[in-house]
PDB file of N, CA and C in Angstrom:
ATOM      1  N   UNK A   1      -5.525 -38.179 -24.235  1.00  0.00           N
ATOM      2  CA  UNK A   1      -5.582 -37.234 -25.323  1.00  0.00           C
ATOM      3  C   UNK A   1      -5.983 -35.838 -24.834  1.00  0.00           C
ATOM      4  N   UNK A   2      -7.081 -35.544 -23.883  1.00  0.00           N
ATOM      5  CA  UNK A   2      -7.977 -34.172 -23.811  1.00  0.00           C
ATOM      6  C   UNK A   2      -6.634 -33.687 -22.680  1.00  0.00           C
ATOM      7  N   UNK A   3      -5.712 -34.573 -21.731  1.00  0.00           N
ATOM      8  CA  UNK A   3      -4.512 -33.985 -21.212  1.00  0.00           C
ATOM      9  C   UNK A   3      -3.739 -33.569 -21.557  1.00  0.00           C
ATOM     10  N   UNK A   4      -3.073 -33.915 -22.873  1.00  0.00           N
ATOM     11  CA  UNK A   4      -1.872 -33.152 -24.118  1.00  0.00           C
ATOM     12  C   UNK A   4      -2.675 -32.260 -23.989  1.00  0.00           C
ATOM     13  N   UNK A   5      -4.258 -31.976 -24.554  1.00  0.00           N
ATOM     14  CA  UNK A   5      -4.430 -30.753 -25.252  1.00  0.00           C
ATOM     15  C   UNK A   5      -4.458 -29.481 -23.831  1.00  0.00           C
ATOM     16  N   UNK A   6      -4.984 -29.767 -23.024  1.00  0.00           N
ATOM     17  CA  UNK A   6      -4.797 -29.010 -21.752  1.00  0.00           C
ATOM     18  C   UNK A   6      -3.855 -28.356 -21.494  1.00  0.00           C
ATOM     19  N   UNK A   7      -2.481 -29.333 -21.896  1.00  0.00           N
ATOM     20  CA  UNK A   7      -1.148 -28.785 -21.413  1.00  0.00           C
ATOM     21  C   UNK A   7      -0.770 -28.558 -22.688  1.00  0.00           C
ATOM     22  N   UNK A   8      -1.179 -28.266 -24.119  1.00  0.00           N
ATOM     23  CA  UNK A   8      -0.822 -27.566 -25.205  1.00  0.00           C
ATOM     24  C   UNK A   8      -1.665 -26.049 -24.780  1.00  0.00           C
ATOM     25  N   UNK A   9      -2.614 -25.887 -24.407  1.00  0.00           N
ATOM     26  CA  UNK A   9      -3.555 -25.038 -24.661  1.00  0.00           C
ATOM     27  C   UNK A   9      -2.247 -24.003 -23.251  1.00  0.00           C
ATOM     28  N   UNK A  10      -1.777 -24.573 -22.299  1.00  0.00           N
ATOM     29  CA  UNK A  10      -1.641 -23.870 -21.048  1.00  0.00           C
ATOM     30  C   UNK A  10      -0.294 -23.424 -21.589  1.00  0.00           C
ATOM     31  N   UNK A  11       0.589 -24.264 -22.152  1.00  0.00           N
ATOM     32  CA  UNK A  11       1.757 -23.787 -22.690  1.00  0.00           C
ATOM     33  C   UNK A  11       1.435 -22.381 -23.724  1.00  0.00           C
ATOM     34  N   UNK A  12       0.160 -22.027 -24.549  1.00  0.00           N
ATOM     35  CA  UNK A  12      -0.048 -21.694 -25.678  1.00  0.00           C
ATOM     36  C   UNK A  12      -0.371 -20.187 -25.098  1.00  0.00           C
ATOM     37  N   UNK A  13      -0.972 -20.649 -23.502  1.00  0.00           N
ATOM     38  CA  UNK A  13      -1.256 -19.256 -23.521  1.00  0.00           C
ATOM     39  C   UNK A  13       0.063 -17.994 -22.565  1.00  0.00           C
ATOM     40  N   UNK A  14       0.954 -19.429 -21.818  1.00  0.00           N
ATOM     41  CA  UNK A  14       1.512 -18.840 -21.395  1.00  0.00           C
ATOM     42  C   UNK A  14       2.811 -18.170 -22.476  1.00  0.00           C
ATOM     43  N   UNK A  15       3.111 -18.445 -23.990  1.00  0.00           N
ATOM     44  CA  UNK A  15       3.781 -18.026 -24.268  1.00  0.00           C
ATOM     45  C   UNK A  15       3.439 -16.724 -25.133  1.00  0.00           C
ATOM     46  N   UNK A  16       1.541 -16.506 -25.234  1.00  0.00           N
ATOM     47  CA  UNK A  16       0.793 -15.445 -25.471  1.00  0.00           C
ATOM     48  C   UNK A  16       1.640 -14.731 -24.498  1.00  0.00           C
ATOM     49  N   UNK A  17       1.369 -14.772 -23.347  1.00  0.00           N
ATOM     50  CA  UNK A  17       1.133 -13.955 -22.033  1.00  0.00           C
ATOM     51  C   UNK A  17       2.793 -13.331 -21.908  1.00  0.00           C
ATOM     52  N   UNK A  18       3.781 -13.999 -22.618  1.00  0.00           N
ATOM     53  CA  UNK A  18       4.938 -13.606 -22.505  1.00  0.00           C
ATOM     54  C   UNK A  18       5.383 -12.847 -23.862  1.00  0.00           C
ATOM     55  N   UNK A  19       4.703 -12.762 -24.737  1.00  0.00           N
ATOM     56  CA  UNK A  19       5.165 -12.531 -25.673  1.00  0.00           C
ATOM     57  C   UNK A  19       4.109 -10.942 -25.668  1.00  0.00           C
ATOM     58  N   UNK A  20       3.218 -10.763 -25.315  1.00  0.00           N
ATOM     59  CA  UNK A  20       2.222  -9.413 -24.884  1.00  0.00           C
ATOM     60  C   UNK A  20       3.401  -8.872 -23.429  1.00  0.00           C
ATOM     61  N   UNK A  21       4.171  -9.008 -22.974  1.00  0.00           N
ATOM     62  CA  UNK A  21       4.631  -8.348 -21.789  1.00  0.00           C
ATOM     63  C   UNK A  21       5.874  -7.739 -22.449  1.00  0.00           C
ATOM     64  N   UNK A  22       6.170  -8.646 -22.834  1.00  0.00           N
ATOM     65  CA  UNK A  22       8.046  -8.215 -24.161  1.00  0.00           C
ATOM     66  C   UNK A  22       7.556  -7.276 -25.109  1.00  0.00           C
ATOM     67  N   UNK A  23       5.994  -7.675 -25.459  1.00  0.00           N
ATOM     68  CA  UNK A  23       5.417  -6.045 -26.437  1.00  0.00           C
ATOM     69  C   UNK A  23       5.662  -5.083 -26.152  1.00  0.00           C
ATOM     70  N   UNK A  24       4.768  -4.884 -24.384  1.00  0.00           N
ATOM     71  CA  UNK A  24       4.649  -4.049 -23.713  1.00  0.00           C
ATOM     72  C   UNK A  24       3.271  -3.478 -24.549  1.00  0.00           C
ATOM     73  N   UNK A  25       2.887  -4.627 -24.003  1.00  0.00           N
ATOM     74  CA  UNK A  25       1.097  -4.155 -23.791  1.00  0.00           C
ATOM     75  C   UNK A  25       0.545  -3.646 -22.657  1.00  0.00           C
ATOM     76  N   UNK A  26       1.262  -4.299 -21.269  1.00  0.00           N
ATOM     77  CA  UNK A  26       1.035  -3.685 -19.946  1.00  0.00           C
ATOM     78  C   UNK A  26       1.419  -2.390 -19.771  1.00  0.00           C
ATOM     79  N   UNK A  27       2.147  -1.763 -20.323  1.00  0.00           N
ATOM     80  CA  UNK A  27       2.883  -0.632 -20.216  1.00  0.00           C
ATOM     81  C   UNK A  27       4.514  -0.932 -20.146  1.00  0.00           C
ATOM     82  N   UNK A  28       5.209   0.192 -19.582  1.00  0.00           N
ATOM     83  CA  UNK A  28       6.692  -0.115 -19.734  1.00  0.00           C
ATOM     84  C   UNK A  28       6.981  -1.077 -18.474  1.00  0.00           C
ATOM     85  N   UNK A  29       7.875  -1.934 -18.478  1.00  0.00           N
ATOM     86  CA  UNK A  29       8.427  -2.124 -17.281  1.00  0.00           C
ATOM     87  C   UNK A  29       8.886  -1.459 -15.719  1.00  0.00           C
ATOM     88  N   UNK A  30       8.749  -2.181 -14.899  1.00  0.00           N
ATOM     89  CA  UNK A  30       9.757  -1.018 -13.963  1.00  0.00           C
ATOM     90  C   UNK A  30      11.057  -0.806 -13.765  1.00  0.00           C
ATOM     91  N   UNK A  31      12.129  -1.906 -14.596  1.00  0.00           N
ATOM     92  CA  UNK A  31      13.265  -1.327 -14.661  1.00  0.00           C
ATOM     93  C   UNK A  31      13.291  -0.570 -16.233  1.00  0.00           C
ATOM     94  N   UNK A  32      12.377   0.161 -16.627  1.00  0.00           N
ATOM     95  CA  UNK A  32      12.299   0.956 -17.565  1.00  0.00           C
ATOM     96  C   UNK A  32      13.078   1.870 -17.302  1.00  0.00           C
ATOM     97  N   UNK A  33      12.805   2.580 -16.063  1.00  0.00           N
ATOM     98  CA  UNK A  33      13.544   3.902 -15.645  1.00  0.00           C
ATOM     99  C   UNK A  33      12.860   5.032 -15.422  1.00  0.00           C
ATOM    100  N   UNK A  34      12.630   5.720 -14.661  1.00  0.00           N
ATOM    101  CA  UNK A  34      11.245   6.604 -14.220  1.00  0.00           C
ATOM    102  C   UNK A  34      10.773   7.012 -15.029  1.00  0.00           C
ATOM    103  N   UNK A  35       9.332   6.905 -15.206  1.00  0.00           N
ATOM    104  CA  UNK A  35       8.415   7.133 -15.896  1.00  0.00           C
ATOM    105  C   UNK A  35       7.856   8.668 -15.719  1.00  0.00           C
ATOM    106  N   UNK A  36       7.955   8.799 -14.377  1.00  0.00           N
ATOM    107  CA  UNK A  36       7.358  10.391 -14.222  1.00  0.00           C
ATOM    108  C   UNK A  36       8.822  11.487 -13.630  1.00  0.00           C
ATOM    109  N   UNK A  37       9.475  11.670 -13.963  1.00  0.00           N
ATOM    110  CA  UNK A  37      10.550  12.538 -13.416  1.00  0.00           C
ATOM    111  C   UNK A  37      10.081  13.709 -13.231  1.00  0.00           C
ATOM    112  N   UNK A  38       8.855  14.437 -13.390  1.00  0.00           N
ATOM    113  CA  UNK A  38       8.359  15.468 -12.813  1.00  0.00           C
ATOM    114  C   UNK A  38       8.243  14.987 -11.452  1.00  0.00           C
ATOM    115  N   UNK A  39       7.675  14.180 -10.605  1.00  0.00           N
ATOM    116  CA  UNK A  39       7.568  13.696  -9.695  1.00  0.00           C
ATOM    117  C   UNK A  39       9.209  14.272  -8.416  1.00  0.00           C
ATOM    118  N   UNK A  40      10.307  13.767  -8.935  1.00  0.00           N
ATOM    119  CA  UNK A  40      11.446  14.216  -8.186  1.00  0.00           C
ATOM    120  C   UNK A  40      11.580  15.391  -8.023  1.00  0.00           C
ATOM    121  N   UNK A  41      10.862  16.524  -8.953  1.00  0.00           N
ATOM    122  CA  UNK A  41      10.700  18.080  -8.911  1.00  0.00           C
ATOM    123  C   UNK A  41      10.052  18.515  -7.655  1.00  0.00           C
ATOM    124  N   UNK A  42       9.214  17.418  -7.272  1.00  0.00           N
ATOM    125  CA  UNK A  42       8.142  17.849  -6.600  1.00  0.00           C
ATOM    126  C   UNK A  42       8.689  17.002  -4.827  1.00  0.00           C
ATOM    127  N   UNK A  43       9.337  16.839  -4.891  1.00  0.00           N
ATOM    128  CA  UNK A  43       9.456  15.932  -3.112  1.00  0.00           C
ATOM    129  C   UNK A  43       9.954  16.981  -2.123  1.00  0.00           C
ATOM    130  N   UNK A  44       9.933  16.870  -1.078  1.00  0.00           N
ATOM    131  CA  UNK A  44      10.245  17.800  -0.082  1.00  0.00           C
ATOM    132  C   UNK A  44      11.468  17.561   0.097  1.00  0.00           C
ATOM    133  N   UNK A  45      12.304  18.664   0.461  1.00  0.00           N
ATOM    134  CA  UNK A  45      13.452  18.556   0.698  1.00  0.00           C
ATOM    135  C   UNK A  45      13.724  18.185   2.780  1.00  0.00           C
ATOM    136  N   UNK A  46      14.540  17.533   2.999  1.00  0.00           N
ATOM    137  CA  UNK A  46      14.550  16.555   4.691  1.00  0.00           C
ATOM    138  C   UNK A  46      15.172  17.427   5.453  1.00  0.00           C
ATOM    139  N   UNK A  47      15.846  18.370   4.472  1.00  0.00           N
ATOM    140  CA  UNK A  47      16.590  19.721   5.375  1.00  0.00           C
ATOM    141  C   UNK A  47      16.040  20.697   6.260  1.00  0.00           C
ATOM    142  N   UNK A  48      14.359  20.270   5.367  1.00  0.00           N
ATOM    143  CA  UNK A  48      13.901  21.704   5.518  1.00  0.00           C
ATOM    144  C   UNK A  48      12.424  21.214   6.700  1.00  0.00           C
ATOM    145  N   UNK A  49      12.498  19.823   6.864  1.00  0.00           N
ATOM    146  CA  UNK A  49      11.430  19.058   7.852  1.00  0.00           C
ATOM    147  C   UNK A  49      12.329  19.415   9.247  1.00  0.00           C
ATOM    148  N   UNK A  50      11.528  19.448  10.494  1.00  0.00           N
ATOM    149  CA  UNK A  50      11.808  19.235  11.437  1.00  0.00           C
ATOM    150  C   UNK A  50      10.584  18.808  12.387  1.00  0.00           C
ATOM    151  N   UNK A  51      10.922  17.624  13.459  1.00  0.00           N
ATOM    152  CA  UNK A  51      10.078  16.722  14.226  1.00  0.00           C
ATOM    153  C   UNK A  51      10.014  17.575  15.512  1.00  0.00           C
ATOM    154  N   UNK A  52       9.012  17.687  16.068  1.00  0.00           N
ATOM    155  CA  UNK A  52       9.077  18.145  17.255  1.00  0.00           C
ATOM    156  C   UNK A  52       8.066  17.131  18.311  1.00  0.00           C
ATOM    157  N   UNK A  53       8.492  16.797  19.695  1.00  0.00           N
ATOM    158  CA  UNK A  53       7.448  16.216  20.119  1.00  0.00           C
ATOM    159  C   UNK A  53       5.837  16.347  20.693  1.00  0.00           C
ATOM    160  N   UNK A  54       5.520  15.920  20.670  1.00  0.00           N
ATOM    161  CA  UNK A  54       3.937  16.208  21.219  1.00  0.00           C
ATOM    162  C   UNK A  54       3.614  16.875  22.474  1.00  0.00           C
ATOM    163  N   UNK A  55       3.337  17.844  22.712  1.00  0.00           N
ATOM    164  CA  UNK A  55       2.958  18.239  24.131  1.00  0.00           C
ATOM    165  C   UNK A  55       1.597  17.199  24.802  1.00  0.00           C
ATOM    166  N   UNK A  56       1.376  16.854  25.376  1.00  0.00           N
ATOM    167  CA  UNK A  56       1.329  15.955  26.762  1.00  0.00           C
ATOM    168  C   UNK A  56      -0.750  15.921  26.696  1.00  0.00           C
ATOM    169  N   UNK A  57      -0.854  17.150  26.121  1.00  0.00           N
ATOM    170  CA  UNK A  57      -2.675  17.239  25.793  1.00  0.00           C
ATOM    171  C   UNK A  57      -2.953  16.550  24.718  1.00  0.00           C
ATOM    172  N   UNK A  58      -1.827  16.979  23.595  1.00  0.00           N
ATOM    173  CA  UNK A  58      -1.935  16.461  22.871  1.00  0.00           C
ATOM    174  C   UNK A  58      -1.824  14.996  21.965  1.00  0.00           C
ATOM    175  N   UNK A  59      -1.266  14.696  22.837  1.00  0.00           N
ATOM    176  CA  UNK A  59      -0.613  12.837  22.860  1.00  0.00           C
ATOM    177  C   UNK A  59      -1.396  12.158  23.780  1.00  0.00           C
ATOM    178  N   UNK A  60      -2.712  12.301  24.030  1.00  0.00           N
ATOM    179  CA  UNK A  60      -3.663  12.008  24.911  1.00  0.00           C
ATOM    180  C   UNK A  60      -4.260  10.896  24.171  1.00  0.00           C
ATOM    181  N   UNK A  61      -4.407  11.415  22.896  1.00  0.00           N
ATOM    182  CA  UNK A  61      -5.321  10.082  22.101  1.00  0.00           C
ATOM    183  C   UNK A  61      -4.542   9.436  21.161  1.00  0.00           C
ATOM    184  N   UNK A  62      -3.350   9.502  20.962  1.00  0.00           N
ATOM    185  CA  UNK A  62      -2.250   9.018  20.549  1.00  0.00           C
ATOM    186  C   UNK A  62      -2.446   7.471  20.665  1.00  0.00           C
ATOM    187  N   UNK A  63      -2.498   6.922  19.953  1.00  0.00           N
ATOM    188  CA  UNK A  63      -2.577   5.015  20.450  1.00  0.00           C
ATOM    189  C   UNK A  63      -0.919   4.877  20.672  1.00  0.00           C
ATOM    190  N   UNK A  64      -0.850   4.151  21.865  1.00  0.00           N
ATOM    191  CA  UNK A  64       0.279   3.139  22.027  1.00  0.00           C
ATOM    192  C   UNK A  64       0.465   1.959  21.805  1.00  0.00           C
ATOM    193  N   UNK A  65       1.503   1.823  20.648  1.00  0.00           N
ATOM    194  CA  UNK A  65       1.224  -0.062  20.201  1.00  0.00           C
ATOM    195  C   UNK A  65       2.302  -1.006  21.350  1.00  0.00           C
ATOM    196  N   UNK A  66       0.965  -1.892  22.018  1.00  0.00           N
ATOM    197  CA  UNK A  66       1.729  -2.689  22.921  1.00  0.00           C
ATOM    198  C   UNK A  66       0.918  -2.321  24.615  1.00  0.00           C
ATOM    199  N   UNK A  67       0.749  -0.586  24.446  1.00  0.00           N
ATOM    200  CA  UNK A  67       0.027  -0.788  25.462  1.00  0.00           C
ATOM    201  C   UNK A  67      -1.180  -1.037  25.828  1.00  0.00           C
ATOM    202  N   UNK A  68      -2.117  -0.892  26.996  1.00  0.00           N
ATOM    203  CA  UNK A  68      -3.139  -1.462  27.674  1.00  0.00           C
ATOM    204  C   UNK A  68      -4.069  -0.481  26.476  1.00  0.00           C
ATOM    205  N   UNK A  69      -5.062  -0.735  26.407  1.00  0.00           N
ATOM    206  CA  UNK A  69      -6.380  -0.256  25.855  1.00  0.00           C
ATOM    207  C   UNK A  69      -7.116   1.013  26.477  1.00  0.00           C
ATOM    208  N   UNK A  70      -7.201   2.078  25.799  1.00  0.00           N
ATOM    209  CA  UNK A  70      -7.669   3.006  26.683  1.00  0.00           C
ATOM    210  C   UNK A  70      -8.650   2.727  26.939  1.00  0.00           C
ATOM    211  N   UNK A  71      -9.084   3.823  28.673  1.00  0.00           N
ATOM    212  CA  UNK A  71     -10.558   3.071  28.902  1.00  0.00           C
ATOM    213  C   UNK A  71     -11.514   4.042  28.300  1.00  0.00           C
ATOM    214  N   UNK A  72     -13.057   3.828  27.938  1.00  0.00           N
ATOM    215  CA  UNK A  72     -14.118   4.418  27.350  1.00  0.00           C
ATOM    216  C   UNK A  72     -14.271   5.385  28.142  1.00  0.00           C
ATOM    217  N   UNK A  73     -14.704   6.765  27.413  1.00  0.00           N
ATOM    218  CA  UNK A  73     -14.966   7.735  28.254  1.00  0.00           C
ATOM    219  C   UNK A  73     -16.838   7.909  28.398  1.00  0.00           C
ATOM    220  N   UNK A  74     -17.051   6.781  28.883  1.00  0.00           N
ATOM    221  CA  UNK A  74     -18.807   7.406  28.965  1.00  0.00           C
ATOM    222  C   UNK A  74     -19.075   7.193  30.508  1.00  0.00           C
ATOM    223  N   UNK A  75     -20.598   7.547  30.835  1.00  0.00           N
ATOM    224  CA  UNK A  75     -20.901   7.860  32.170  1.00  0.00           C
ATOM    225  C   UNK A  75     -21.655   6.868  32.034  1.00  0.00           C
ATOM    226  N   UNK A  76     -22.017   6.359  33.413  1.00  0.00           N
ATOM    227  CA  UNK A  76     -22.698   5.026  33.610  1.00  0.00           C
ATOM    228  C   UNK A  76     -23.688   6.257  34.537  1.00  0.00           C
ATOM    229  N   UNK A  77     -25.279   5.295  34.273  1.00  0.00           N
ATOM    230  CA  UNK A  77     -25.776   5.920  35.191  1.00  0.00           C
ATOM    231  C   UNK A  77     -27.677   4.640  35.010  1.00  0.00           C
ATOM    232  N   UNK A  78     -28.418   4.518  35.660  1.00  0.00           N
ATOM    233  CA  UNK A  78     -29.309   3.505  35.297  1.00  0.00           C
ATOM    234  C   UNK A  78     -30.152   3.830  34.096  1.00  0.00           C
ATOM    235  N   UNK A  79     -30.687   2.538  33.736  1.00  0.00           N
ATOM    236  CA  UNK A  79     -31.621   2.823  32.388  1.00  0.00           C
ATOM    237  C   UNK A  79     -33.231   3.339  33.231  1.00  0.00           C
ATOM    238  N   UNK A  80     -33.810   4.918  32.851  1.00  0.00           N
ATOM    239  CA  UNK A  80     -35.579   4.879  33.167  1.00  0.00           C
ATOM    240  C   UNK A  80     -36.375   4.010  32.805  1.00  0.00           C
ATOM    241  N   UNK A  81     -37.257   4.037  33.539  1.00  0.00           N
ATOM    242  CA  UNK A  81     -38.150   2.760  33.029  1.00  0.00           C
ATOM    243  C   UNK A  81     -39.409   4.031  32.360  1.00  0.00           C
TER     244      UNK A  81
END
């Protein structure tokens, strides 16, 4: 008996939970269709980017994925007593 009601109660809420989304209680969907079209006003145009590479000082601390680990830059020297 307390198993029907479990799986009445789970059915009950999942057709809550579907019937609040078809409201649009969450907000709109995402195949709604853009929501902010000010946004496309605002993107950079790719014409107007250009990449240049790093000069050689500057690609110093650059991580390389794949390579070795840079080594620590500190000075060793003994602890005073």
């Amino acid at each position: 008996m307390l198993r029907w009601l479990v799986a009445f109660l789970l059915l009950a809420n999942l057709l809550m939970l579907m019937f609040v989304v078809v409201q649009g209680m969450f907000g709109p969907l995402p195949a709604a269709g853009a929501r902010e079209p000010h946004h496309l006003l605002q993107q950079v145009h790719p014409e107007v980017l250009n990449a240049r590479p790093l000069h050689l000082e500057d690609a110093a601390d650059q991580p390389q994925v794949g390579g070795p680990a840079p080594a620590a830059n500190a000075q060793e020297r003994p602890l005073g007593q």
